[in-house]
Protein backbone atom coordinates (compact mmCIF):
# COMPACT_ATOMS: atom_id res chain seq x y z
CA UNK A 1 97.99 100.01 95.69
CA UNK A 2 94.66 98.47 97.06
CA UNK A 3 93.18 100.73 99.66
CA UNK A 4 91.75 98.98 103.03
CA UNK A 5 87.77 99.09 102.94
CA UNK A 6 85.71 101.06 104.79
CA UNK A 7 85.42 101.01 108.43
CA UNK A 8 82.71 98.55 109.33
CA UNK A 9 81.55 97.61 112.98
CA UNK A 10 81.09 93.86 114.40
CA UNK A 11 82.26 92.18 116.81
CA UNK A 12 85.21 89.84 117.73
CA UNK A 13 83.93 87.06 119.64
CA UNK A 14 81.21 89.26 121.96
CA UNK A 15 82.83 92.48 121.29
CA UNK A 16 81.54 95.38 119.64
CA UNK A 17 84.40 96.78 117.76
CA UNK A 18 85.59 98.76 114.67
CA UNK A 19 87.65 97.02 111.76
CA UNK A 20 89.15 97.73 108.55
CA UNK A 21 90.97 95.40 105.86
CA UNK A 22 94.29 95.95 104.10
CA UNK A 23 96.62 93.89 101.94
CA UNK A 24 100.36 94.08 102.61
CA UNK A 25 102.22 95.00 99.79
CA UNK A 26 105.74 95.78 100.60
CA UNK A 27 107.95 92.87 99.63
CA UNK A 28 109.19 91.17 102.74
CA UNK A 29 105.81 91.44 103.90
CA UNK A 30 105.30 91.83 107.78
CA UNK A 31 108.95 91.25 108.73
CA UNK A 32 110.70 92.26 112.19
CA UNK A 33 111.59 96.12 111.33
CA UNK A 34 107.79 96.82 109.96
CA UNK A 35 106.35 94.25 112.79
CA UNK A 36 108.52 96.70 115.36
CA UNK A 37 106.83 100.05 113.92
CA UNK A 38 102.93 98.54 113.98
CA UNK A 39 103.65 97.07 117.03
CA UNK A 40 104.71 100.64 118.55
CA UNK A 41 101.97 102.47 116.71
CA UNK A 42 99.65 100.29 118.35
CA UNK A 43 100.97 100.68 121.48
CA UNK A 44 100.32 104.37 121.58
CA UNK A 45 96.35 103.60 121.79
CA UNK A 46 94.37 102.62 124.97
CA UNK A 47 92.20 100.18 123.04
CA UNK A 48 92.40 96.75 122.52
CA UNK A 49 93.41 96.05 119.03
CA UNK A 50 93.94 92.54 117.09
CA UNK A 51 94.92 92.16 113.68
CA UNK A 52 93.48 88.63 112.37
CA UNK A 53 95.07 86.97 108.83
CA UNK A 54 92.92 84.42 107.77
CA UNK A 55 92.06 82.26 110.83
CA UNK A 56 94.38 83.23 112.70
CA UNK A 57 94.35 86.26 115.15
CA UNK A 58 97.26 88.28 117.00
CA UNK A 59 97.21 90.56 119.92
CA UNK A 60 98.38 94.02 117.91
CA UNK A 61 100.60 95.07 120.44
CA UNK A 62 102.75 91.95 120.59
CA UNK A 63 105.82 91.55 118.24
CA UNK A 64 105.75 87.90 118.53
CA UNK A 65 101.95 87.48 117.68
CA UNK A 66 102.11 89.98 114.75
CA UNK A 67 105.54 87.61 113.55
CA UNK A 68 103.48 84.48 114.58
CA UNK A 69 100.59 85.21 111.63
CA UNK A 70 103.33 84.65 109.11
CA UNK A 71 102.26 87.75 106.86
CA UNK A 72 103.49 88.25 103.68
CA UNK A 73 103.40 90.50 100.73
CA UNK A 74 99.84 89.68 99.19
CA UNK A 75 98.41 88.79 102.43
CA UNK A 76 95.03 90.26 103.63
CA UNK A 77 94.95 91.48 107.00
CA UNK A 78 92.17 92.80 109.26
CA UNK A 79 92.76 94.82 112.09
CA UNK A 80 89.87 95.27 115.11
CA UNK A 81 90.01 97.78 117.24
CA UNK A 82 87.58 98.48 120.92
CA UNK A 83 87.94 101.29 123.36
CA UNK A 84 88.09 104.53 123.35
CA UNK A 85 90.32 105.57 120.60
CA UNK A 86 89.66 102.75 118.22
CA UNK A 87 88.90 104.51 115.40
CA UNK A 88 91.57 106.35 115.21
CA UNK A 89 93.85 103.30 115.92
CA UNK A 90 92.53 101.16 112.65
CA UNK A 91 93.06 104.06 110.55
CA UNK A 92 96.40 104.67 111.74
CA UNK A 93 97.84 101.08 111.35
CA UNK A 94 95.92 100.53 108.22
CA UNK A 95 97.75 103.65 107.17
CA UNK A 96 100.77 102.42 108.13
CA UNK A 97 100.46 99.33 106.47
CA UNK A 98 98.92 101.09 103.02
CA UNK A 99 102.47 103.36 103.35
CA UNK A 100 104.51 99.89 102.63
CA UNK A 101 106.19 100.65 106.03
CA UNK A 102 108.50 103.41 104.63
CA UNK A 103 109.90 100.53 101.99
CA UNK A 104 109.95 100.64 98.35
């Protein structure tokens, strides 16, 4: 299993924020039932969290943005996080998706 990196700090657009990377690697990829658990994990945190595949980005707490990004197994994701619990929030979704969603 690849691990995510390490936290780094940047900014999305003009935002300071913290991110991580992961790779999916459960085998129907970001479908509806894992979409539905991120997207209620993420939910549970104040901050403002996108998850970005390539060029495209997704607001982290919308179903149909996460399902929009078209992520499948093998796909890199990155997930930002800014506000007051955002560290905690990128290492619990990158946990999440490192856990294969509960699959395989």
């Amino acid at each position: 299993m690849r691990r995510g990196g390490k936290i780094s700090f940047g900014k999305l657009g003009e935002i300071a924020v913290i991110s991580k990377n992961a790779v999916v690697l459960n085998k129907q990829g970001m479908h509806a039932r894992p979409a539905s658990m991120f997207v209620g994990a993420a939910g549970k945190f104040k901050s403002k969290i996108t998850i970005e595949k390539g060029e495209k980005q997704g607001n982290a707490k919308s179903i149909f943005s996460l399902l929009a990004l078209g992520i499948i197994q093998g796909s890199e994701v990155r997930i930002f996080a800014e506000g007051e619990d955002e560290a905690e929030a990128v290492d619990t979704l990158i946990g999440l998706i490192e856990s294969r969603f509960g699959e395989e």
